[in-house]
Protein backbone atom coordinates (compact mmCIF):
# COMPACT_ATOMS: atom_id res chain seq x y z
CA UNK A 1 0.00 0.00 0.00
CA UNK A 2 2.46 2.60 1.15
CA UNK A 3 5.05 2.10 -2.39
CA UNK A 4 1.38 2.48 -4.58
CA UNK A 5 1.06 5.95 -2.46
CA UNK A 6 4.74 6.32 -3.51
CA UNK A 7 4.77 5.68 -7.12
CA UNK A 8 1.57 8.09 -7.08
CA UNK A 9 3.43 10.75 -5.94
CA UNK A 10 5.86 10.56 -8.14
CA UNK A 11 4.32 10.20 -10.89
CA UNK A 12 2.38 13.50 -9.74
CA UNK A 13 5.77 14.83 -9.38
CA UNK A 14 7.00 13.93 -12.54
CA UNK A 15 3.63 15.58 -14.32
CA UNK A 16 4.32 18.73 -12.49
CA UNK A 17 8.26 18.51 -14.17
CA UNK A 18 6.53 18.53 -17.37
CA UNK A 19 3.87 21.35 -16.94
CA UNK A 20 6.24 23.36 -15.41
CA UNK A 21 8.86 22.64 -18.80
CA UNK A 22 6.03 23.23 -21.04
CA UNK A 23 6.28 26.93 -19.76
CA UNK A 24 9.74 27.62 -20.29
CA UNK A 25 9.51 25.20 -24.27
CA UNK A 26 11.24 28.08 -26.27
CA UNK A 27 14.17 28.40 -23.95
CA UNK A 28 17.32 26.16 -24.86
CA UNK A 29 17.14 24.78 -21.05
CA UNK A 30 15.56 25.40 -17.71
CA UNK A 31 18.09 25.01 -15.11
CA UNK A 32 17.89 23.31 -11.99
CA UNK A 33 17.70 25.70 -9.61
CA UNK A 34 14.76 27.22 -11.73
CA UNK A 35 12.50 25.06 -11.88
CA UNK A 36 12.98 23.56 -8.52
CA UNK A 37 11.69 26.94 -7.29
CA UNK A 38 8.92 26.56 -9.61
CA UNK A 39 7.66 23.81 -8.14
CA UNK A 40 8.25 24.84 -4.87
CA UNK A 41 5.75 27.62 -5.36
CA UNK A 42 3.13 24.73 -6.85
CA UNK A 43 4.02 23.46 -3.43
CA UNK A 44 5.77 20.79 -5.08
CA UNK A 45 8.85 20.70 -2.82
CA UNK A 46 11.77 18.53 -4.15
CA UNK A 47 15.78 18.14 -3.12
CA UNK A 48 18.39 18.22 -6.22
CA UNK A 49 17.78 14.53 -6.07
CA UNK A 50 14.58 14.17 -6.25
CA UNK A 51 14.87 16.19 -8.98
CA UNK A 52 17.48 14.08 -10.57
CA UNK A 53 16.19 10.70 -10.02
CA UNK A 54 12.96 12.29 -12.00
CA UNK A 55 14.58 14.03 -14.83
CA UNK A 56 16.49 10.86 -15.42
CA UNK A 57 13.33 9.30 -15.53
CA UNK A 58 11.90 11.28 -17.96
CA UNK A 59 15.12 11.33 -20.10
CA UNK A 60 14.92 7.61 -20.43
CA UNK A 61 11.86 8.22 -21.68
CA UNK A 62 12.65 11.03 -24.14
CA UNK A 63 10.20 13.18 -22.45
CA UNK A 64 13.00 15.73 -21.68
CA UNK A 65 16.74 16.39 -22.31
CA UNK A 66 18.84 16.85 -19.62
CA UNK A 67 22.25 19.00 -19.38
CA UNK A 68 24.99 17.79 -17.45
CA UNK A 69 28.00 19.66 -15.98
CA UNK A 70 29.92 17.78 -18.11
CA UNK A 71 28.03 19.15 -20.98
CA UNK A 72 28.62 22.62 -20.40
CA UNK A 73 30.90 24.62 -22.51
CA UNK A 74 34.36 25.07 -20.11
CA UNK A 75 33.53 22.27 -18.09
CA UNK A 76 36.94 20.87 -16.82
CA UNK A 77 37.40 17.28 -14.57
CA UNK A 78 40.50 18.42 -13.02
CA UNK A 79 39.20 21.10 -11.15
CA UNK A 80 38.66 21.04 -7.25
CA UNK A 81 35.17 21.81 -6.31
CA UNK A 82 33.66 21.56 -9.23
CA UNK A 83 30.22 20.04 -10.14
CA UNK A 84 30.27 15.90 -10.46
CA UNK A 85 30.00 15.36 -14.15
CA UNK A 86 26.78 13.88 -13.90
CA UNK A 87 25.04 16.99 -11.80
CA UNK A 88 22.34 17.61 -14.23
CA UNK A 89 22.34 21.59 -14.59
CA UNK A 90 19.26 21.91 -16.85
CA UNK A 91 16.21 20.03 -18.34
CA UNK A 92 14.28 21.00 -21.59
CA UNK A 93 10.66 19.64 -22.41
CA UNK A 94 11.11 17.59 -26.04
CA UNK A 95 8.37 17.07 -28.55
CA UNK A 96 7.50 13.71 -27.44
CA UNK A 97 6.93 15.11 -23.54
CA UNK A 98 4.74 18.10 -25.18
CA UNK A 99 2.62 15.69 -27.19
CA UNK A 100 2.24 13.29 -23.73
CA UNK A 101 1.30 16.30 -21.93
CA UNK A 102 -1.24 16.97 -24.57
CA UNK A 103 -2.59 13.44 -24.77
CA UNK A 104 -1.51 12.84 -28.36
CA UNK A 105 0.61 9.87 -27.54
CA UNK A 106 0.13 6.75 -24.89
CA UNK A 107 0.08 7.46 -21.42
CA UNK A 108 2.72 6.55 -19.09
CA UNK A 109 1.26 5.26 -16.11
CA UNK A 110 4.12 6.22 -14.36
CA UNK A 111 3.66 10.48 -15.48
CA UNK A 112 0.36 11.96 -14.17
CA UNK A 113 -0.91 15.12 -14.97
């Protein structure tokens, strides 16, 4: 009972990733810290993990692109205190994640809206 309640809220979570990208579809990316205040005024309140273990979610599913540190012009290994590689700065809504959010492909059971 409690991991359905779980896997409702985050699919819940995970629709409120994609409304929230839909708003910001012309922009190359929405960073992290963005839209983790965005939907911590839907009173949606996520860490930078929760965040992450979404967005790769939704990657895998091609519902958004993520950005890396490592992606990001400059970005250099062999500096101290840097970012991990893999800290996703940014997330962009693609096509497929717009037409989902408009009900024009399959549901995933695991994305509400």
């Amino acid at each position: 009972m409690m991991a359905e309640v779980e896997q409702q809220r985050h699919a819940q979570e995970r629709g409120a990733i994609i409304r929230t990208l839909k708003e910001d579809f012309r922009r190359a990316m929405t960073t992290a810290k963005v839209l983790l205040g965005a939907l911590d005024a839907q009173g949606i309140s996520l860490s930078p993990e929760g965040l992450a273990f979404h967005l790769r979610y939704l990657g895998g599913q091609e519902f958004v692109t993520i950005t890396e540190a490592q992606d990001m012009p400059g970005y250099r290994r062999d500096r101290p205190g840097r970012q991990k590689p893999e800290t996703i700065i940014g997330a962009k809504l693609t096509p497929k994640g717009l037409q989902l959010l408009d009900g024009a492909i399959e549901e995933d059971p695991l994305v509400k809206f």
